[in-house]
PDB file of N, CA and C in Angstrom:
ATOM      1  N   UNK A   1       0.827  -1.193   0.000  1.00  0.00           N
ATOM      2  CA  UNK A   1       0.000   0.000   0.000  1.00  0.00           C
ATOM      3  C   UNK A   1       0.872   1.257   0.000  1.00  0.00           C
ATOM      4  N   UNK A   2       1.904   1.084   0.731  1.00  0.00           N
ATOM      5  CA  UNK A   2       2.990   2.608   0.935  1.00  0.00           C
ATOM      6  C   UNK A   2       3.668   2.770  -0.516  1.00  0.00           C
ATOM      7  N   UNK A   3       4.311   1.828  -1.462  1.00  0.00           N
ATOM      8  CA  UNK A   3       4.299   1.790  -2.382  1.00  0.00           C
ATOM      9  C   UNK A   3       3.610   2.624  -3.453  1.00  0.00           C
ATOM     10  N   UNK A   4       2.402   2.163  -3.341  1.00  0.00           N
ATOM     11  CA  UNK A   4       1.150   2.744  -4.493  1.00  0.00           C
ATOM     12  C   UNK A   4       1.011   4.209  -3.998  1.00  0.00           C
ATOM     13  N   UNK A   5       1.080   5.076  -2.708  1.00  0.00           N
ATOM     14  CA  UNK A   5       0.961   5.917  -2.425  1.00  0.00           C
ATOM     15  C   UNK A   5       2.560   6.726  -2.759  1.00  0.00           C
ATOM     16  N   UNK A   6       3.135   6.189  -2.950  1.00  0.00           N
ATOM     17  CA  UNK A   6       4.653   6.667  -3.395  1.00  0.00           C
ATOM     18  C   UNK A   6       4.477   7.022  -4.978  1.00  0.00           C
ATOM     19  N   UNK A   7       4.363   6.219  -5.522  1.00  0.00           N
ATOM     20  CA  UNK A   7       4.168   5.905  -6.896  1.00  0.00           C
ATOM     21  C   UNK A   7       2.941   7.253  -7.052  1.00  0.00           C
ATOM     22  N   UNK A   8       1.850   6.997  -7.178  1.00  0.00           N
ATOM     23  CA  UNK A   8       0.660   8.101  -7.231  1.00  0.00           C
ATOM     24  C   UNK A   8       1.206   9.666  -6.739  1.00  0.00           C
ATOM     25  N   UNK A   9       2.122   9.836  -5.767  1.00  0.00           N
ATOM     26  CA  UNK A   9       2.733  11.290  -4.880  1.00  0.00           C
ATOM     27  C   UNK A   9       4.057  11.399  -6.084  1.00  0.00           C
ATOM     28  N   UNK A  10       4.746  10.422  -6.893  1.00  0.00           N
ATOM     29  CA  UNK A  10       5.572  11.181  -7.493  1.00  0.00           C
ATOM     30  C   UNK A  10       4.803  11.291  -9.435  1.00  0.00           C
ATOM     31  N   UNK A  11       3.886  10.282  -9.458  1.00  0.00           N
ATOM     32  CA  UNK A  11       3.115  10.485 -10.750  1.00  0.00           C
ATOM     33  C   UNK A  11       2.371  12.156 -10.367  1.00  0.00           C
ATOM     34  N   UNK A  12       1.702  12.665  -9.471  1.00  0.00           N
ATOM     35  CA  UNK A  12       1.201  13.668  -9.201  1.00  0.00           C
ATOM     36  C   UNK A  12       2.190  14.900  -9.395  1.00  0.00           C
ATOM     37  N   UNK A  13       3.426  14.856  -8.803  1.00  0.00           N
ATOM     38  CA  UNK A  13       4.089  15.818  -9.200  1.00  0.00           C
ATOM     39  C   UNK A  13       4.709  15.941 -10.257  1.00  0.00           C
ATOM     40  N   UNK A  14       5.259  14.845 -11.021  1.00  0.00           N
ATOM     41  CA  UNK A  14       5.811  14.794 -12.505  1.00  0.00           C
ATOM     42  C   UNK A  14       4.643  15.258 -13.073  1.00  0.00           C
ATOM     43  N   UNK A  15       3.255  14.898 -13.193  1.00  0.00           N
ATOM     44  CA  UNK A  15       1.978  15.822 -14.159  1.00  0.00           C
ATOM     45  C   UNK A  15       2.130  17.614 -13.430  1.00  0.00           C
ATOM     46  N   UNK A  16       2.624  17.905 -12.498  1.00  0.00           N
ATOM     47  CA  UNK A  16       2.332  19.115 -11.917  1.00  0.00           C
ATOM     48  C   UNK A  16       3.598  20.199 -12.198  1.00  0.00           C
ATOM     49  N   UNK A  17       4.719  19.517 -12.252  1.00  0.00           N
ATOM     50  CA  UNK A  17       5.746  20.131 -12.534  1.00  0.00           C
ATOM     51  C   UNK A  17       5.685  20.539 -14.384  1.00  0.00           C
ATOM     52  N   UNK A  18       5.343  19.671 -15.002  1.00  0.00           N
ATOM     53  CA  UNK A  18       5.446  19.418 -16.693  1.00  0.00           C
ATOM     54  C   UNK A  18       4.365  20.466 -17.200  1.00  0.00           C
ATOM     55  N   UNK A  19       3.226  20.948 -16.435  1.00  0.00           N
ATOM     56  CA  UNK A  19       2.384  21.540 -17.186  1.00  0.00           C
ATOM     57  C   UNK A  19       2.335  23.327 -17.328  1.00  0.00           C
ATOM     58  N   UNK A  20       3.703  23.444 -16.695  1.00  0.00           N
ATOM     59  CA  UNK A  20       3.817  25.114 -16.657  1.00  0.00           C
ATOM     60  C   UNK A  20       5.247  25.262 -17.660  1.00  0.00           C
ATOM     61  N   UNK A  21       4.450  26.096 -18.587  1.00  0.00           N
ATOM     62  CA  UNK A  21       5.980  26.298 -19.621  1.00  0.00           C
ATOM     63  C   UNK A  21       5.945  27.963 -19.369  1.00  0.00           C
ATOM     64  N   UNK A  22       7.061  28.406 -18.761  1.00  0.00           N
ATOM     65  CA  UNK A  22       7.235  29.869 -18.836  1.00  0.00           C
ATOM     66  C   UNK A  22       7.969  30.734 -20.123  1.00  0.00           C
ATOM     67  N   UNK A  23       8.470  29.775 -20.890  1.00  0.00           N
ATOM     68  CA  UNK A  23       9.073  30.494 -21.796  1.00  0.00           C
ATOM     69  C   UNK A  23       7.878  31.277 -22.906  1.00  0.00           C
ATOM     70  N   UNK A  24       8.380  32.099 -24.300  1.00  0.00           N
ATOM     71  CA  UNK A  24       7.639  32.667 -25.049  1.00  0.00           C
ATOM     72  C   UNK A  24       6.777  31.797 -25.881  1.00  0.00           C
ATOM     73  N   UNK A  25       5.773  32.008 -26.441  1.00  0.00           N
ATOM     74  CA  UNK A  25       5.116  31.279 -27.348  1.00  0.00           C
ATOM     75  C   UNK A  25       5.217  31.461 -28.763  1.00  0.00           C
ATOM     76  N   UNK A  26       5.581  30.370 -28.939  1.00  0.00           N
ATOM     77  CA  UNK A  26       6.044  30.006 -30.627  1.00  0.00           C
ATOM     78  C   UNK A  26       5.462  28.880 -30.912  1.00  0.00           C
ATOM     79  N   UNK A  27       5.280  28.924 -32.344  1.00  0.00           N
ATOM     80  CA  UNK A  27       4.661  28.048 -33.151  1.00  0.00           C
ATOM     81  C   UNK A  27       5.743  26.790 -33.076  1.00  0.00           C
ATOM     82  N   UNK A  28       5.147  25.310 -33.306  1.00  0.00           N
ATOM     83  CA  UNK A  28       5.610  24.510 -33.195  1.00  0.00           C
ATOM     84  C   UNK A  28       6.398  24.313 -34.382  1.00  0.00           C
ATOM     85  N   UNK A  29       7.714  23.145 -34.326  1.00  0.00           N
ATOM     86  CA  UNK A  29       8.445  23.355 -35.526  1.00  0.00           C
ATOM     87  C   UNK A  29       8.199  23.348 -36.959  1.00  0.00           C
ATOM     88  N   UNK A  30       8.315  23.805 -37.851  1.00  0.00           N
ATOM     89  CA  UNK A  30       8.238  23.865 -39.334  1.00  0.00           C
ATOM     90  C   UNK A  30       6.841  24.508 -39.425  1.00  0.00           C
ATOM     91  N   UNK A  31       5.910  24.900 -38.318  1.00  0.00           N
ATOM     92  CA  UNK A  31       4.755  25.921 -38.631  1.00  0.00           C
ATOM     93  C   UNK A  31       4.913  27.536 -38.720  1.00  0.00           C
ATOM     94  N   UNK A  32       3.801  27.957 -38.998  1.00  0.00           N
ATOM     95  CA  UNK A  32       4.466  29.224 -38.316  1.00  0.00           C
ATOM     96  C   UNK A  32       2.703  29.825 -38.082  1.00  0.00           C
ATOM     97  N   UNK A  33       3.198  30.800 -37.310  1.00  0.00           N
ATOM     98  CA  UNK A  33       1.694  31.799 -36.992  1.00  0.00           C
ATOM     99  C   UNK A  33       0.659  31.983 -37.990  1.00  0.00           C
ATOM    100  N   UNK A  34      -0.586  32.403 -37.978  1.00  0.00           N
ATOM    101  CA  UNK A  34      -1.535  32.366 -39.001  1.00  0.00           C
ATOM    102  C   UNK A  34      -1.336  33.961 -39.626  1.00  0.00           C
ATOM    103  N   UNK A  35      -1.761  34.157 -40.803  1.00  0.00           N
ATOM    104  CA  UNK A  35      -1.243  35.537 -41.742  1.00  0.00           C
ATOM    105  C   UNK A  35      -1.831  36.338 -40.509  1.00  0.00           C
ATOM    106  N   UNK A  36      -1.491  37.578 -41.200  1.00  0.00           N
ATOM    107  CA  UNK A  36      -2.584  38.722 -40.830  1.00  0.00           C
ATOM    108  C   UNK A  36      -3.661  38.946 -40.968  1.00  0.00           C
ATOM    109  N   UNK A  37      -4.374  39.791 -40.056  1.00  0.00           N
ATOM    110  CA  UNK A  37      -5.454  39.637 -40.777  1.00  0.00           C
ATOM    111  C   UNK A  37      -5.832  40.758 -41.691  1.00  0.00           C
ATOM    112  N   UNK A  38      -6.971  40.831 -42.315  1.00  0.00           N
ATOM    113  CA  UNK A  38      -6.997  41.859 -43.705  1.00  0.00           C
ATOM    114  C   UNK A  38      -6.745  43.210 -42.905  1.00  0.00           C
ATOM    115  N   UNK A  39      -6.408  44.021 -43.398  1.00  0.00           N
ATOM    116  CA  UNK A  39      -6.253  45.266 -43.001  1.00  0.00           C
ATOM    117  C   UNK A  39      -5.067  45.530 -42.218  1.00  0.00           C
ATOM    118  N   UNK A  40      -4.931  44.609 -41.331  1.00  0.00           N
ATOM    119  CA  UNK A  40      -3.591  45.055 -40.292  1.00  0.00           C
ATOM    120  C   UNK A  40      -2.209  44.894 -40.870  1.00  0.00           C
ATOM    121  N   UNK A  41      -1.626  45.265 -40.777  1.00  0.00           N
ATOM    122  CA  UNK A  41       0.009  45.327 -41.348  1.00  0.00           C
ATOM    123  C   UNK A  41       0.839  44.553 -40.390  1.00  0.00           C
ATOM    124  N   UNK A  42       0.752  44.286 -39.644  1.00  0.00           N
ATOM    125  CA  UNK A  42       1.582  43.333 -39.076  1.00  0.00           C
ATOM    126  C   UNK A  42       1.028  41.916 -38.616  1.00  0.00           C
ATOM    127  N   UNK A  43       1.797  41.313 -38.538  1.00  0.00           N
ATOM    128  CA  UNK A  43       0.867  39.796 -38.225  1.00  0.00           C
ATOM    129  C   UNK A  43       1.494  39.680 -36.458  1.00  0.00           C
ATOM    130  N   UNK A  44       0.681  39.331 -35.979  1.00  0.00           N
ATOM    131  CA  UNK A  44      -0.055  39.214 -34.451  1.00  0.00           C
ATOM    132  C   UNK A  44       0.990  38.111 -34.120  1.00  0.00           C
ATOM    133  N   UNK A  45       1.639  38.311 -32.919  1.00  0.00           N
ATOM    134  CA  UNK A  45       2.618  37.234 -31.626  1.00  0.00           C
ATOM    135  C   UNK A  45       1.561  36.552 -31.071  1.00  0.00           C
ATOM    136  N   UNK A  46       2.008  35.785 -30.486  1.00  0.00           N
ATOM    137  CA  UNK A  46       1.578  34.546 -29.996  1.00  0.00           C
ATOM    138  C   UNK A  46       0.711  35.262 -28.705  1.00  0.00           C
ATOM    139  N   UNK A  47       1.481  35.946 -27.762  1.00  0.00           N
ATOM    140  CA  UNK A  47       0.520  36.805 -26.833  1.00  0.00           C
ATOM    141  C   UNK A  47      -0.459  37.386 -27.170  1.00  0.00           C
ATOM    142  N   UNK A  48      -0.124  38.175 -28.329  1.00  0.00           N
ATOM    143  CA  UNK A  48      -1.679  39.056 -28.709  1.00  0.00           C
ATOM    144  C   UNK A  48      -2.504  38.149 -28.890  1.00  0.00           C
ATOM    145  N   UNK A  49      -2.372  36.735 -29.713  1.00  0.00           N
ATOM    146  CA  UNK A  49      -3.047  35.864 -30.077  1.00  0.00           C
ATOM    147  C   UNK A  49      -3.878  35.615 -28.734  1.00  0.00           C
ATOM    148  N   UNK A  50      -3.271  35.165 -27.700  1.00  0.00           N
ATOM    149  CA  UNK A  50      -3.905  34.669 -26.602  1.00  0.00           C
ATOM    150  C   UNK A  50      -4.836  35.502 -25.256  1.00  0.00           C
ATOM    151  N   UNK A  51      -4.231  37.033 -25.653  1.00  0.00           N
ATOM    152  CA  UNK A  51      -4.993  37.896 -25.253  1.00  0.00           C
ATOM    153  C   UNK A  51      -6.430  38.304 -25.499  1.00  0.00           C
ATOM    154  N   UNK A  52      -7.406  38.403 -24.347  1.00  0.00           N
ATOM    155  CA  UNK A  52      -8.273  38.502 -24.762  1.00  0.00           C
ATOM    156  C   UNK A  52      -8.792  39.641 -24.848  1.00  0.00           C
ATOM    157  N   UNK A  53      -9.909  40.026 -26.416  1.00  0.00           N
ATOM    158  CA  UNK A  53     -10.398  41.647 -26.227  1.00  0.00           C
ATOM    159  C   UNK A  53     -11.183  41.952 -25.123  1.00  0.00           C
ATOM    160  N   UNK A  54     -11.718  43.237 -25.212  1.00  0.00           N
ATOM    161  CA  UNK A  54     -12.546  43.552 -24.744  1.00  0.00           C
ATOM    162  C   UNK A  54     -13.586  43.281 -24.593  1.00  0.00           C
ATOM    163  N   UNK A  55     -13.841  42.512 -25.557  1.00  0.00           N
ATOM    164  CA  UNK A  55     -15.488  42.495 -26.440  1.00  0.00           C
ATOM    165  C   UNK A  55     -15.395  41.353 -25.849  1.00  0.00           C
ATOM    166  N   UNK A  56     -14.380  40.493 -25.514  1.00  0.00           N
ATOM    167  CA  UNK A  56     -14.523  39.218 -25.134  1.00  0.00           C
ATOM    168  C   UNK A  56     -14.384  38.985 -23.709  1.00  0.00           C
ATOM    169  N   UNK A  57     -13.775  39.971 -22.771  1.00  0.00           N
ATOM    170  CA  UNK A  57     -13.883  39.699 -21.333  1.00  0.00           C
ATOM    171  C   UNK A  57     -14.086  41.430 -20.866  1.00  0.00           C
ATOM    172  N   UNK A  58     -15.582  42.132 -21.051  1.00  0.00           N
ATOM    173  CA  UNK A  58     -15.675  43.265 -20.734  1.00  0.00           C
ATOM    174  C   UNK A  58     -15.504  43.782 -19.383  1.00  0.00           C
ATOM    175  N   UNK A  59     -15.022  45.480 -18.946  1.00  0.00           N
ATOM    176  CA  UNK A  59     -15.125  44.979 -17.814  1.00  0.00           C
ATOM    177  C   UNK A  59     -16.299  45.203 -16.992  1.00  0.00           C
ATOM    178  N   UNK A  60     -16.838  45.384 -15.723  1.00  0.00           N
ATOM    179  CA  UNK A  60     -17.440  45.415 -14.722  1.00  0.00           C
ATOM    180  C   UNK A  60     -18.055  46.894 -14.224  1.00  0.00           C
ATOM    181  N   UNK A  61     -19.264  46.916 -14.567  1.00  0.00           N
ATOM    182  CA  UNK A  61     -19.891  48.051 -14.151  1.00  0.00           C
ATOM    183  C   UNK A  61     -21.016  47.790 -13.067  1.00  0.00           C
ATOM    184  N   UNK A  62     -20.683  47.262 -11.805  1.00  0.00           N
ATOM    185  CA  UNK A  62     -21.551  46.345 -11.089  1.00  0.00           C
ATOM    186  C   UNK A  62     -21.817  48.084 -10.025  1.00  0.00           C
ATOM    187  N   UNK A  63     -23.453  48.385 -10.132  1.00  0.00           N
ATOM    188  CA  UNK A  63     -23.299  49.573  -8.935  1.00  0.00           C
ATOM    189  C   UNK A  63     -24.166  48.889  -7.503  1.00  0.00           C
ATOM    190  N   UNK A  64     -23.399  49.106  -6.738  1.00  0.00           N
ATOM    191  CA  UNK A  64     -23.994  48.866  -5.547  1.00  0.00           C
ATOM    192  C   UNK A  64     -25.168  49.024  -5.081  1.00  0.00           C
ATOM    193  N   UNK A  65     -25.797  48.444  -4.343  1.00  0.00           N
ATOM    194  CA  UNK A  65     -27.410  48.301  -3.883  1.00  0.00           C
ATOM    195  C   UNK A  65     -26.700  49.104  -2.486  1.00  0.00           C
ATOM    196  N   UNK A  66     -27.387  50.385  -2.237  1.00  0.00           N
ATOM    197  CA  UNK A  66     -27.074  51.035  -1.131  1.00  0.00           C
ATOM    198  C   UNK A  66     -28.339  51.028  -0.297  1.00  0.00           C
ATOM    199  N   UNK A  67     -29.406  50.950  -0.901  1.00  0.00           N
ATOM    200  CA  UNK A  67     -30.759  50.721   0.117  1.00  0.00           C
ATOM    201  C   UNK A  67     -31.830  50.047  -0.866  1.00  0.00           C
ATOM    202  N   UNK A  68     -32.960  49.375  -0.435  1.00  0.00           N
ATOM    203  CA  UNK A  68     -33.689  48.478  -0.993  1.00  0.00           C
ATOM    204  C   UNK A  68     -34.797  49.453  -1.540  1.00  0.00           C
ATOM    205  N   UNK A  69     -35.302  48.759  -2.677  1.00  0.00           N
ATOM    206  CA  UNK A  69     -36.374  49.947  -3.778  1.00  0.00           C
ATOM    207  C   UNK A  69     -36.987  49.041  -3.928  1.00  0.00           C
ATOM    208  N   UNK A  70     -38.086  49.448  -4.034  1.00  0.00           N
ATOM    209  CA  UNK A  70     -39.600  48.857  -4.878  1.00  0.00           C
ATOM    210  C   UNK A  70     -39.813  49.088  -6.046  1.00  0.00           C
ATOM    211  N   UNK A  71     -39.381  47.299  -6.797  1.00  0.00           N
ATOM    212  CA  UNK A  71     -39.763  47.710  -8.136  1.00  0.00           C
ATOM    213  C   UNK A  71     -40.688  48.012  -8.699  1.00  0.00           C
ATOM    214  N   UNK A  72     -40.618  48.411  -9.605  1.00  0.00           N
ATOM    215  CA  UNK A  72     -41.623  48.757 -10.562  1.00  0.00           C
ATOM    216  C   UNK A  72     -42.589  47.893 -11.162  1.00  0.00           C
ATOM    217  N   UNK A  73     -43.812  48.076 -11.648  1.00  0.00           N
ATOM    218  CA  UNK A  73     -44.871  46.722 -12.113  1.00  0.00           C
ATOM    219  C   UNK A  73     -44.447  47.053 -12.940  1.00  0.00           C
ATOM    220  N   UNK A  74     -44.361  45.225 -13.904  1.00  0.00           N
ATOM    221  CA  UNK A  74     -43.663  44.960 -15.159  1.00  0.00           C
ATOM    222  C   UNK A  74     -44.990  44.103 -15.663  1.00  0.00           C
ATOM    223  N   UNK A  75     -45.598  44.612 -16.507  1.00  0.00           N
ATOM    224  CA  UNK A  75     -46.998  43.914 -17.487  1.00  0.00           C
ATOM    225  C   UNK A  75     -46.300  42.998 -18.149  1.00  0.00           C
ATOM    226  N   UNK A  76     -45.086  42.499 -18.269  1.00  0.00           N
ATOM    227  CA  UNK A  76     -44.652  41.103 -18.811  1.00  0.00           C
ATOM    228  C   UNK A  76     -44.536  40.246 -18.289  1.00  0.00           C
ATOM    229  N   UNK A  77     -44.298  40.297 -16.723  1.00  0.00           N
ATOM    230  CA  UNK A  77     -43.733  39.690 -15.565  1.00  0.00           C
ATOM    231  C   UNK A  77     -44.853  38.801 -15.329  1.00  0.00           C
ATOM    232  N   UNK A  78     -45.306  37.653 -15.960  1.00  0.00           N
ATOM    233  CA  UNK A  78     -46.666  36.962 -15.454  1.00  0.00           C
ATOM    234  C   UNK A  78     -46.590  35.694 -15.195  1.00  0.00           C
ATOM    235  N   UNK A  79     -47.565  35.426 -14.072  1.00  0.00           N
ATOM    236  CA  UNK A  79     -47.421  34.105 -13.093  1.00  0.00           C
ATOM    237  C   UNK A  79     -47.266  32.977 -14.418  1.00  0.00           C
ATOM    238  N   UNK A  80     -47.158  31.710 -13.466  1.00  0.00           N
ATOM    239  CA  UNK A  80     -46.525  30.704 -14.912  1.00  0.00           C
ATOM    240  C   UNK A  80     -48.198  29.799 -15.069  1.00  0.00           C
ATOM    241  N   UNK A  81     -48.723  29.350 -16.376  1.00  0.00           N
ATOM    242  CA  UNK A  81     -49.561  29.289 -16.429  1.00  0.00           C
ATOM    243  C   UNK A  81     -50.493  27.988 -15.393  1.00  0.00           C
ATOM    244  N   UNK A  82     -51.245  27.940 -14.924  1.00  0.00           N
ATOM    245  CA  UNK A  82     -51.798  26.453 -14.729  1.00  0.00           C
ATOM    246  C   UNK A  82     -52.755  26.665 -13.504  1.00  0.00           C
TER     247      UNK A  82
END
């Protein structure tokens, strides 16, 4: 049993150590990055690639509930039928 728990504690860290690559991102060998795209004049790094826009992680306009309000009647808002 101490065995299998040895075995499993160093399989766990060999998967844990292997899955962080800090170096830059480059295309794998004999590939290379995808063109540009129309209009832009330069073709896009691997970071920009992986960066996300705006449009895609907007940010946060959350306003605080500072005291409780009574909503408003909503003529769409209707019980469920039955």
């Amino acid at each position: 049993m101490k065995n299998y728990r040895k075995i499993a504690a160093l399989t766990a860290v060999t998967v844990l150590t292997a899955c962080g690559n800090r170096g830059a991102l480059e295309p794998p060998q004999g590939q290379s990055l995808p063109p540009a795209v129309y209009g832009e004049s330069e073709k896009r790094t691997g970071e920009d690639l992986i960066t996300p826009s705006t449009q895609a992680q907007p940010e946060r306009s959350d306003e605080l509930l500072r005291r409780s309000e009574k909503r408003q009647d909503d003529k769409f808002d209707l019980p469920p039928p039955g």
